[in-house]
Protein backbone atom coordinates (compact mmCIF):
# COMPACT_ATOMS: atom_id res chain seq x y z
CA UNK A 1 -8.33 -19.42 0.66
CA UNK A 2 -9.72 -21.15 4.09
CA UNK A 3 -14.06 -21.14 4.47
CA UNK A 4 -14.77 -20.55 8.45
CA UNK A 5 -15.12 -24.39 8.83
CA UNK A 6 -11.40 -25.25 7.51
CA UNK A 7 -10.31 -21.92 9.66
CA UNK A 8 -11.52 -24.18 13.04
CA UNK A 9 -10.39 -27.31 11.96
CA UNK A 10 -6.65 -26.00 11.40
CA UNK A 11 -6.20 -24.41 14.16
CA UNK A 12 -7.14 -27.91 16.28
CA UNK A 13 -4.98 -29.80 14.05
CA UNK A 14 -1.87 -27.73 13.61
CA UNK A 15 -1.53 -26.27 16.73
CA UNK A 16 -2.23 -22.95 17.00
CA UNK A 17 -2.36 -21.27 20.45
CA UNK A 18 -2.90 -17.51 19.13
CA UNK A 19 -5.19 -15.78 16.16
CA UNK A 20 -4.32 -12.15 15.77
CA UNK A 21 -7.20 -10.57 14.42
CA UNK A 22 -6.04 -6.92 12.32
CA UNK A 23 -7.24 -4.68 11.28
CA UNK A 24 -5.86 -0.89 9.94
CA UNK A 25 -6.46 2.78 11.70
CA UNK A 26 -7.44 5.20 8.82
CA UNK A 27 -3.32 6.26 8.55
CA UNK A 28 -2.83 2.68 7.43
CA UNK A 29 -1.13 1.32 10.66
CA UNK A 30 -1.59 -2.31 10.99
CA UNK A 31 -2.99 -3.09 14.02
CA UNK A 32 -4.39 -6.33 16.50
CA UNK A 33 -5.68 -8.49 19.03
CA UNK A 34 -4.74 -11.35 19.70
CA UNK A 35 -7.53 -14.26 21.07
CA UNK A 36 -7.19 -17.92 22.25
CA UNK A 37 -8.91 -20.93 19.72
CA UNK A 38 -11.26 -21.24 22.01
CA UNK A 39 -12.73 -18.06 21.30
CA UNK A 40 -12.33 -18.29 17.61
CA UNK A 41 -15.88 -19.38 17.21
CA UNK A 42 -17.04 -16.22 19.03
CA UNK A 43 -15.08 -14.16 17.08
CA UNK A 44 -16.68 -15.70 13.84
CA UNK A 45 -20.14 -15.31 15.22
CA UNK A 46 -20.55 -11.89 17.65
CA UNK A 47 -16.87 -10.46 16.98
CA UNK A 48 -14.46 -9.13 19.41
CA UNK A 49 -14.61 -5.76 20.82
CA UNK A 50 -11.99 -3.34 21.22
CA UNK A 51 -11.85 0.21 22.21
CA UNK A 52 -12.49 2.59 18.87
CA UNK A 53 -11.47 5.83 21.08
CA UNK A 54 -7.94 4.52 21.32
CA UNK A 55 -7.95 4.81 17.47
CA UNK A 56 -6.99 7.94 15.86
CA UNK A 57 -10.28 9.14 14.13
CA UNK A 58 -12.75 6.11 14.96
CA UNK A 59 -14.32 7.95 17.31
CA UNK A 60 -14.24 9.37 20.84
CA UNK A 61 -15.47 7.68 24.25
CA UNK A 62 -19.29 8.30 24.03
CA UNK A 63 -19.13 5.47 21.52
CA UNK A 64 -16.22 3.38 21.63
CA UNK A 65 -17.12 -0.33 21.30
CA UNK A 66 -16.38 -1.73 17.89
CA UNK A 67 -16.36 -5.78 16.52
CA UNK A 68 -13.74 -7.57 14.99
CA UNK A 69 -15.31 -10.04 12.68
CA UNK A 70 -11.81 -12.44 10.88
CA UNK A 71 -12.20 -13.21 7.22
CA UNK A 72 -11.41 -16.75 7.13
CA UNK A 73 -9.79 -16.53 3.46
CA UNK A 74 -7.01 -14.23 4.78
CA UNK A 75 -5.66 -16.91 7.89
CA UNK A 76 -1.38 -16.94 7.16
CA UNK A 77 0.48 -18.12 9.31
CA UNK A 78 2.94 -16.11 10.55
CA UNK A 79 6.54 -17.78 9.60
CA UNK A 80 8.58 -15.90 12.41
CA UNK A 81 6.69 -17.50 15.81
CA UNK A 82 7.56 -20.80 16.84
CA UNK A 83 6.22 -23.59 14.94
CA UNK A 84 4.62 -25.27 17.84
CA UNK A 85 2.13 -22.93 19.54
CA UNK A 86 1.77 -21.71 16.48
CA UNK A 87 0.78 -17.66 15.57
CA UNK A 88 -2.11 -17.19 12.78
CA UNK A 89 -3.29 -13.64 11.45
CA UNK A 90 -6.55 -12.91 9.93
CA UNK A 91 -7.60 -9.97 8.39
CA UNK A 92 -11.12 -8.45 10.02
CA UNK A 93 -14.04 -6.45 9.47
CA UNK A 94 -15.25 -3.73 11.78
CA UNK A 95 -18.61 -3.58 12.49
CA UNK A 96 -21.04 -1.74 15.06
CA UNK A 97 -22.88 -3.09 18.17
CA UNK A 98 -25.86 -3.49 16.42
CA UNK A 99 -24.09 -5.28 13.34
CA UNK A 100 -23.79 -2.59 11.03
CA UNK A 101 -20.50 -1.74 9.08
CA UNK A 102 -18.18 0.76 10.45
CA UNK A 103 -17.89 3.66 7.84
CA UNK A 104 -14.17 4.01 8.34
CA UNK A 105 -12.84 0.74 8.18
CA UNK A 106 -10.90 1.19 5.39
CA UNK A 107 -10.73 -2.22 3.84
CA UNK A 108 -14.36 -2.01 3.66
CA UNK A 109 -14.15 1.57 1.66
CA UNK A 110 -12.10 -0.86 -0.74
CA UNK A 111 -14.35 -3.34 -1.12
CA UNK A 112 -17.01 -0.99 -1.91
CA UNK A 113 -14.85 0.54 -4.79
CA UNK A 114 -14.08 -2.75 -6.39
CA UNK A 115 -17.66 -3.90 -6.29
CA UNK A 116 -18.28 -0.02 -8.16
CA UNK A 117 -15.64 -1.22 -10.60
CA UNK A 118 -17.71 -3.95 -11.48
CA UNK A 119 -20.81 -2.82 -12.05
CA UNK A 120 -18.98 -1.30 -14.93
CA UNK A 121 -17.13 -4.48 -15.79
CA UNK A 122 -14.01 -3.10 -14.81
CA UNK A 123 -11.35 -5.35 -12.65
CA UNK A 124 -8.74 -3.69 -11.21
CA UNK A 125 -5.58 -5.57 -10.45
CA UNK A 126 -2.86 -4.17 -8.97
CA UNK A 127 0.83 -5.10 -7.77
CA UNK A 128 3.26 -2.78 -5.36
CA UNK A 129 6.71 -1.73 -5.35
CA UNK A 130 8.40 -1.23 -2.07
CA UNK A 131 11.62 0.56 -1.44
CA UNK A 132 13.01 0.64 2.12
CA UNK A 133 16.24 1.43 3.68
CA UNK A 134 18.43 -0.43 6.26
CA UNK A 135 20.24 1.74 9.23
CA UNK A 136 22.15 -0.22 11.63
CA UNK A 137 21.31 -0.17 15.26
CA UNK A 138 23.31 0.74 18.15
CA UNK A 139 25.12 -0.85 21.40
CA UNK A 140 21.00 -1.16 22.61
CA UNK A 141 19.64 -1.92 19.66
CA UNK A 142 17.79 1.85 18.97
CA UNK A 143 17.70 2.84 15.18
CA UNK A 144 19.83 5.25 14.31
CA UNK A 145 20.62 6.81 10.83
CA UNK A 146 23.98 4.79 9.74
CA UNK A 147 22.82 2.83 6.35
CA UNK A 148 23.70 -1.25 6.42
CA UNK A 149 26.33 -0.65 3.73
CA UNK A 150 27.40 1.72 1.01
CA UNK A 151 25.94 0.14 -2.34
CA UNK A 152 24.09 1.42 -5.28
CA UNK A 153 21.62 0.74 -7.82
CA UNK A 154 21.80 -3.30 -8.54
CA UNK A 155 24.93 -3.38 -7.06
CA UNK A 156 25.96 -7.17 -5.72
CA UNK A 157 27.53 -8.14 -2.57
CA UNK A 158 30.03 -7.66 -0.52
CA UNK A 159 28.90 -4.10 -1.51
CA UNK A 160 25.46 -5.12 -0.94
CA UNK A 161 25.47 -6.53 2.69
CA UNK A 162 21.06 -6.14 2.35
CA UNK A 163 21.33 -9.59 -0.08
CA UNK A 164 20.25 -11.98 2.49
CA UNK A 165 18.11 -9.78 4.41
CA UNK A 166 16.35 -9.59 1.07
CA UNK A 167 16.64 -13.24 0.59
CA UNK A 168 15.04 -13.81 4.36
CA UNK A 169 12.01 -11.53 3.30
CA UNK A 170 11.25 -13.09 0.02
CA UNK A 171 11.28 -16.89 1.44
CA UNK A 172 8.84 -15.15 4.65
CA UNK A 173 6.72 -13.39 2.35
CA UNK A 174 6.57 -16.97 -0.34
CA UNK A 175 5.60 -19.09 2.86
CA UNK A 176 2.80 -16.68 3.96
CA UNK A 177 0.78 -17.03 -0.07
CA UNK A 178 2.51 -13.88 -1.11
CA UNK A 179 4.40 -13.76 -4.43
CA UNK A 180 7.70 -11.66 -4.45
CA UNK A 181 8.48 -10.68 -8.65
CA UNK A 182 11.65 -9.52 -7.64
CA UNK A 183 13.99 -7.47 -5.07
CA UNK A 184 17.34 -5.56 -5.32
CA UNK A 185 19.48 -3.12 -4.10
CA UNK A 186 18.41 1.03 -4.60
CA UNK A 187 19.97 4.01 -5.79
CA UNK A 188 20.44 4.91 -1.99
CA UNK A 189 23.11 3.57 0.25
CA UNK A 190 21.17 0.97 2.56
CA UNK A 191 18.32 0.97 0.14
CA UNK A 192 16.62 -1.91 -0.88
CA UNK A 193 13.55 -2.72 -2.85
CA UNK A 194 11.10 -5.34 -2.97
CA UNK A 195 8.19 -6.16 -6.24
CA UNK A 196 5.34 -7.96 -5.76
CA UNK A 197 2.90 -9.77 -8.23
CA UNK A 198 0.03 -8.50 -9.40
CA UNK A 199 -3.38 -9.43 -7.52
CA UNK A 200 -6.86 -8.44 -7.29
CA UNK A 201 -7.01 -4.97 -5.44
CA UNK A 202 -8.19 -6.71 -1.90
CA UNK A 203 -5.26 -9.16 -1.58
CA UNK A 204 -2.91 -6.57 -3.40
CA UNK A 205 -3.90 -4.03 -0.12
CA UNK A 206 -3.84 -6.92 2.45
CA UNK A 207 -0.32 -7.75 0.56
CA UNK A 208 0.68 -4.19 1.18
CA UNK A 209 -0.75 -4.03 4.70
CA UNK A 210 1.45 -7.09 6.08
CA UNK A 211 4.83 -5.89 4.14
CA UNK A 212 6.04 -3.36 6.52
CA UNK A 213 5.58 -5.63 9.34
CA UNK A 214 7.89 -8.65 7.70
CA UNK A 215 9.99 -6.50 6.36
CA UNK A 216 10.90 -4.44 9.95
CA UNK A 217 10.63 -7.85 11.60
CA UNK A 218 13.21 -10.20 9.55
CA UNK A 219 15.35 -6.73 10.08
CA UNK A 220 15.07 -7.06 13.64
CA UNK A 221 16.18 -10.79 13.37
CA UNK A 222 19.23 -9.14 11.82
CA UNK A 223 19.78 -6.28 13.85
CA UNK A 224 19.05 -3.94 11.74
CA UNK A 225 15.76 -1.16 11.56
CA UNK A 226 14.21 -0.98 8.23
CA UNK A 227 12.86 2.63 7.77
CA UNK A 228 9.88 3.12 5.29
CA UNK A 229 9.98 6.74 5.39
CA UNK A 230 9.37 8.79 1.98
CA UNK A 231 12.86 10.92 2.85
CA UNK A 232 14.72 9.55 5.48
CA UNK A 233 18.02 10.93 4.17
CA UNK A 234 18.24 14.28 3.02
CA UNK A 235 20.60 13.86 0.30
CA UNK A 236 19.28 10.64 -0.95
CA UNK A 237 17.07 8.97 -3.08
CA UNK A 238 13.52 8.95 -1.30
CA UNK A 239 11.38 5.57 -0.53
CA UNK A 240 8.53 5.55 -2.84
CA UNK A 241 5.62 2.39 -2.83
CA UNK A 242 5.19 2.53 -6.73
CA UNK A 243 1.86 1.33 -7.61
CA UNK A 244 1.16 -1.14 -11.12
CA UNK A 245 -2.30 -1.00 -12.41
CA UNK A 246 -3.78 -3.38 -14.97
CA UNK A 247 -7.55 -2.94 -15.99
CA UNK A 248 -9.64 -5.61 -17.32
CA UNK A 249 -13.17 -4.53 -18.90
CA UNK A 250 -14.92 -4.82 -22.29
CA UNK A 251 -13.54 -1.37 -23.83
CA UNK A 252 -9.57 -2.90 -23.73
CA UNK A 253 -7.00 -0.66 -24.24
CA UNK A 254 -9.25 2.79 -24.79
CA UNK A 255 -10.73 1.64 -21.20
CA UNK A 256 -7.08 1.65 -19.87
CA UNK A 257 -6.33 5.04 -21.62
CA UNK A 258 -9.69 6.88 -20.17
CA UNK A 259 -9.06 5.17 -16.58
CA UNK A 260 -5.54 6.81 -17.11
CA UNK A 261 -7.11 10.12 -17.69
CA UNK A 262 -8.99 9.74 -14.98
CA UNK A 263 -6.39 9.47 -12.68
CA UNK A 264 -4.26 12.52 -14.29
CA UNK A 265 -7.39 14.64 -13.87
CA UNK A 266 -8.01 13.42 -10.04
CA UNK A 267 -4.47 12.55 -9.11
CA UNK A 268 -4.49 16.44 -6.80
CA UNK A 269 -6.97 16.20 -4.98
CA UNK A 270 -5.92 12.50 -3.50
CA UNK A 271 -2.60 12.89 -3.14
CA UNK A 272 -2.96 13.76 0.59
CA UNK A 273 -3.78 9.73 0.74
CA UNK A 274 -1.00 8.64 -1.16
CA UNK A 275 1.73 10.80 0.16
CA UNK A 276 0.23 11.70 4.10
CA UNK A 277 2.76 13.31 5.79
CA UNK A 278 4.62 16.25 6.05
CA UNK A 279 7.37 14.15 5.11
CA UNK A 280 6.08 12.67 1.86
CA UNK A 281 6.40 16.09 -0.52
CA UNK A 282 10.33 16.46 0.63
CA UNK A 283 10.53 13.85 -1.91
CA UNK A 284 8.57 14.72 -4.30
CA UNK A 285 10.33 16.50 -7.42
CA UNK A 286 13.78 14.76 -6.83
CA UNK A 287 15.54 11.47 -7.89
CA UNK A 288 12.96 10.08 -9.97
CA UNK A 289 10.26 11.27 -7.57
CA UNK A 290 7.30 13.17 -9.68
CA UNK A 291 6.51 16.76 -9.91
CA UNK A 292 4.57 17.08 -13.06
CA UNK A 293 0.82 15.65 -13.58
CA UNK A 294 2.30 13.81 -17.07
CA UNK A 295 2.11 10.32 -18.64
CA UNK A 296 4.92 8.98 -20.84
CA UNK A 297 5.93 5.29 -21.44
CA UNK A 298 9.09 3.54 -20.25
CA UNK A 299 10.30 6.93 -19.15
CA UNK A 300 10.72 7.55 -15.13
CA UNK A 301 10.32 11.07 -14.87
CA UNK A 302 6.38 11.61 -15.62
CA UNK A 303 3.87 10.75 -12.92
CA UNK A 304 2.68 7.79 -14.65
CA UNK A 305 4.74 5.53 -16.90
CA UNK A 306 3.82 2.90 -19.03
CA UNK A 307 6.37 -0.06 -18.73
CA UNK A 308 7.64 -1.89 -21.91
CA UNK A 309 5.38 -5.04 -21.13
CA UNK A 310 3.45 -7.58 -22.66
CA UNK A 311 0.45 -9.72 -22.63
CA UNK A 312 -0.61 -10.56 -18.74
CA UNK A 313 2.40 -7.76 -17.75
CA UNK A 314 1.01 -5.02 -19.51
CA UNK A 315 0.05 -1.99 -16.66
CA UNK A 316 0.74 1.20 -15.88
CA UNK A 317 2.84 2.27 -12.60
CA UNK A 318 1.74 5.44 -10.94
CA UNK A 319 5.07 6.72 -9.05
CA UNK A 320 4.12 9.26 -6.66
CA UNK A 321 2.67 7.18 -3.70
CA UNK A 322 5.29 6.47 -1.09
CA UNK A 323 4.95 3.98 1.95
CA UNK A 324 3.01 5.86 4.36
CA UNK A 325 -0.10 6.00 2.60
CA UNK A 326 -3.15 3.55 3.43
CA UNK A 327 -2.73 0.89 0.75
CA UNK A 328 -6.44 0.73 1.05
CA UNK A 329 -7.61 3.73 0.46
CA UNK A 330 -4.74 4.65 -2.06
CA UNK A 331 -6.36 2.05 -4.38
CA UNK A 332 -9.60 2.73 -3.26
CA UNK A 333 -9.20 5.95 -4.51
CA UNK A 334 -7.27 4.90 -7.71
CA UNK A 335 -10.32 2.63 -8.26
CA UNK A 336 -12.77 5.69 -8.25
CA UNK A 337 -10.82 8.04 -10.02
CA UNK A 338 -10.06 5.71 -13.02
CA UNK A 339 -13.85 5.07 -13.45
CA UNK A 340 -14.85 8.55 -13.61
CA UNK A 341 -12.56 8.42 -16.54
CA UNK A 342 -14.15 5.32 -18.50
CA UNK A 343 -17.11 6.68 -17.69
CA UNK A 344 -16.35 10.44 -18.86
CA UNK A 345 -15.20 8.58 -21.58
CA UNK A 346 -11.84 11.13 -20.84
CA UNK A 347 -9.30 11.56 -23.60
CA UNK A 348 -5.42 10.69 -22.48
CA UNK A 349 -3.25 13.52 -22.97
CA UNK A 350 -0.20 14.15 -24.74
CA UNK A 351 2.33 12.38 -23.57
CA UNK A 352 5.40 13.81 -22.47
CA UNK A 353 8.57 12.12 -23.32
CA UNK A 354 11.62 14.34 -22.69
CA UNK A 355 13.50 14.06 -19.23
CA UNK A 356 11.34 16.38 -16.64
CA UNK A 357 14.12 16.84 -14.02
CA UNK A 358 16.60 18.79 -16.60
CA UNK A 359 13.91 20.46 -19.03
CA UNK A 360 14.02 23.68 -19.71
CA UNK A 361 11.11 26.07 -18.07
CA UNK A 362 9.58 26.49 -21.62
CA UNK A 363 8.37 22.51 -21.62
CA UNK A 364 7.85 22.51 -17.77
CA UNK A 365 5.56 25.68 -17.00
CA UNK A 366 2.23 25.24 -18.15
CA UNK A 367 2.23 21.43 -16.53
CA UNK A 368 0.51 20.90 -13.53
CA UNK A 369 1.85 20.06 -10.56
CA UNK A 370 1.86 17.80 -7.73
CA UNK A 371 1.24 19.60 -4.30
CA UNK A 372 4.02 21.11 -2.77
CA UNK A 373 3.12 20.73 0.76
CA UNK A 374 0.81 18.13 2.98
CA UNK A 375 -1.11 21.41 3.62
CA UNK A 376 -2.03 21.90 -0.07
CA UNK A 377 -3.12 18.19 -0.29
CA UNK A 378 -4.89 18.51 2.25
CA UNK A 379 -6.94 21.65 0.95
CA UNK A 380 -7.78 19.66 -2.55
CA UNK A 381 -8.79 17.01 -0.50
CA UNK A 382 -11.09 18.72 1.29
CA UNK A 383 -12.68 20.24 -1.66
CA UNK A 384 -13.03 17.38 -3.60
CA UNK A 385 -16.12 16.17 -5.26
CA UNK A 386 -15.07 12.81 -6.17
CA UNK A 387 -13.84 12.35 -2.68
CA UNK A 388 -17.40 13.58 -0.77
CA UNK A 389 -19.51 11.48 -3.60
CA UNK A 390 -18.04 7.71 -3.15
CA UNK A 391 -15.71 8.10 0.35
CA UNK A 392 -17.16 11.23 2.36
CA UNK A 393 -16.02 9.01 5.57
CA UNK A 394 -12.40 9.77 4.72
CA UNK A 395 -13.01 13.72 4.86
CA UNK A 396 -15.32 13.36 8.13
């Protein structure tokens, strides 16, 4: 964690020729601009403009300029660009000309959540779990659709060829303050996933935010294109971003249990923000992908299952989200539907513990369901009252 003081005084001393300053679009695209050190202290004190109207949904041309303003505890260096001339990122917030927030910057919408959470003594941690795929390249180096080898779940090399491309990530990822649990090869061929550690929800976003980016880069390194998408192969195993939550607050585990309920009863009417494309509900319902609004533990067929875990470890891992979603907003989100539950004081269902993918249509029918279509999600969205009371800036 760097103050804006020991921000300026290592970029003089470790030479550092560039400071990207990011920042996400409302879809959860990372983007950036990158300034000179000598302009660091302007950025710090007015911010940097940059054109909103270029941003899908910020705004049109009749008012385009917005500020980037770094947050000094997020500088990282970033491992991949030479070491001399060195490449920082920070993390920003958006503001107006006259110094006001902008309502969709999305890391603020998180903020604003968490600080909600702890009015009510509630701390929200959460950790991510990434699965990606590998496709080779061809003669000029354009993706195409061939996976990097032929492996399955766990499997070890030579089968696995994605070993050291895992390897590269982890070490990249380690040296930028982010803590890999764990990483392996998926049920698909070419499929790989990556676990981190549990954090408080900003750096868990930020975390989730900067992932892609390593990830597709140390790929690139390799020749390879690492594809995030929820169903990039028909016949395969979908990528999913399963999200761990652990809750912290005075009512223990019956506070877990309610926040739980909460996000059963709201889980609908966001799901167009953690599955956002079109793409997203083709893997839904298949290979360990949810269909049914359920809760069961160890078991990885409900919605949300509770891991065999102790002590610090103990969570709960909503499986539905996949990697297109704004990691921001997703937990944002999560954040506000959990509370309405501790504060409903909502009862956790039933659980359901038999396998949903092969039960009969006697156990399966009166279960709610996911939505079957980005339209649907969309729809619930739109009508959603939890959504229009605590992030109306997301429906605008």
């Amino acid at each position: 964690m760097y103050s804006y003081s020991e921000v300026l005084t290592y970029c003089r001393e470790e030479d550092v020729k560039f400071i990207r300053l990011a920042f996400c679009d409302l879809t959860g695209n990372q983007k950036n601009i990158a300034i000179m050190p000598e302009e660091l202290e302007r950025a710090f004190e007015h911010g940097i403009s940059f054109d909103a109207s270029a941003i899908p949904g910020f705004g049109d041309e009749s008012k385009s300029d917005l500020f980037l303003f770094p947050d000094p505890s997020t500088l990282s260096v970033l491992p991949w660009r030479p070491s001399h001339g060195r490449v920082v990122r920070m993390f920003c917030d958006i503001r107006r000309p006259d110094g006001t927030p902008f309502p969709k910057d999305s890391r603020r919408l998180l903020k604003k959540a968490v600080a909600a959470a702890a009015e009510d003594g509630v701390v929200c941690s959460f950790g991510a779990e990434f699965e990606f795929y590998l496709f080779q390249t061809d003669e000029n180096g354009k993706p195409t659709k061939i996976p990097f080898d032929d492996a399955g779940y766990m499997d070890i090399a030579p089968d696995d060829k994605g070993e050291n491309v895992r390897r590269d990530i982890c070490l990249t990822l380690e040296s930028m303050g982010i803590r890999p649990e764990s990483s392996h090869h998926e049920e698909g061929p070419g499929q790989n996933e990556i676990d981190f550690r549990y954090s408080e929800a900003l750096s868990a976003a930020d975390n989730a935010v900067t992932f892609p980016a390593v990830v597709k880069t140390i790929a690139m390194q390799n020749g390879l294109w690492a594809c995030f998408s929820p169903k990039p192969l028909v016949h395969q195993s979908g990528n999913g971003l399963h999200i761990n939550m652990s809750i912290q607050s005075p009512g223990g585990r019956a506070d877990r249990d309610a926040f739980m309920a909460g996000v059963l009863r709201h889980i609908r009417e966001i799901t167009a923000f953690l599955n956002p494309t079109e793409e997203s509900y083709r893997r839904l319902g298949e290979k360990k992908a949810p269909r049914y609004v359920t809760w069961s533990s160890q078991n990885r067929s409900p919605l949300i299952r509770v891991p065999a875990a102790k002590g610090e470890y103990e969570r709960f891992e909503l499986r539905s989200p996949d990697p297109t979603a704004n990691p921001y907003l997703a937990y944002a989100l999560l954040i506000y539907a959990g509370l309405d539950g501790v504060r409903s004081r909502l009862p956790l269902p039933a659980p359901i513990d038999g396998n949903l993918f092969t039960a009969d249509e006697s156990v399966t029918a009166g279960l709610e369901r996911l939505p079957a279509s980005l339209a649907e999600a969309q729809t619930l969205a739109g009508e959603s009252e939890l959504i229009r009371r605590h992030m109306p800036e997301i429906l605008a």
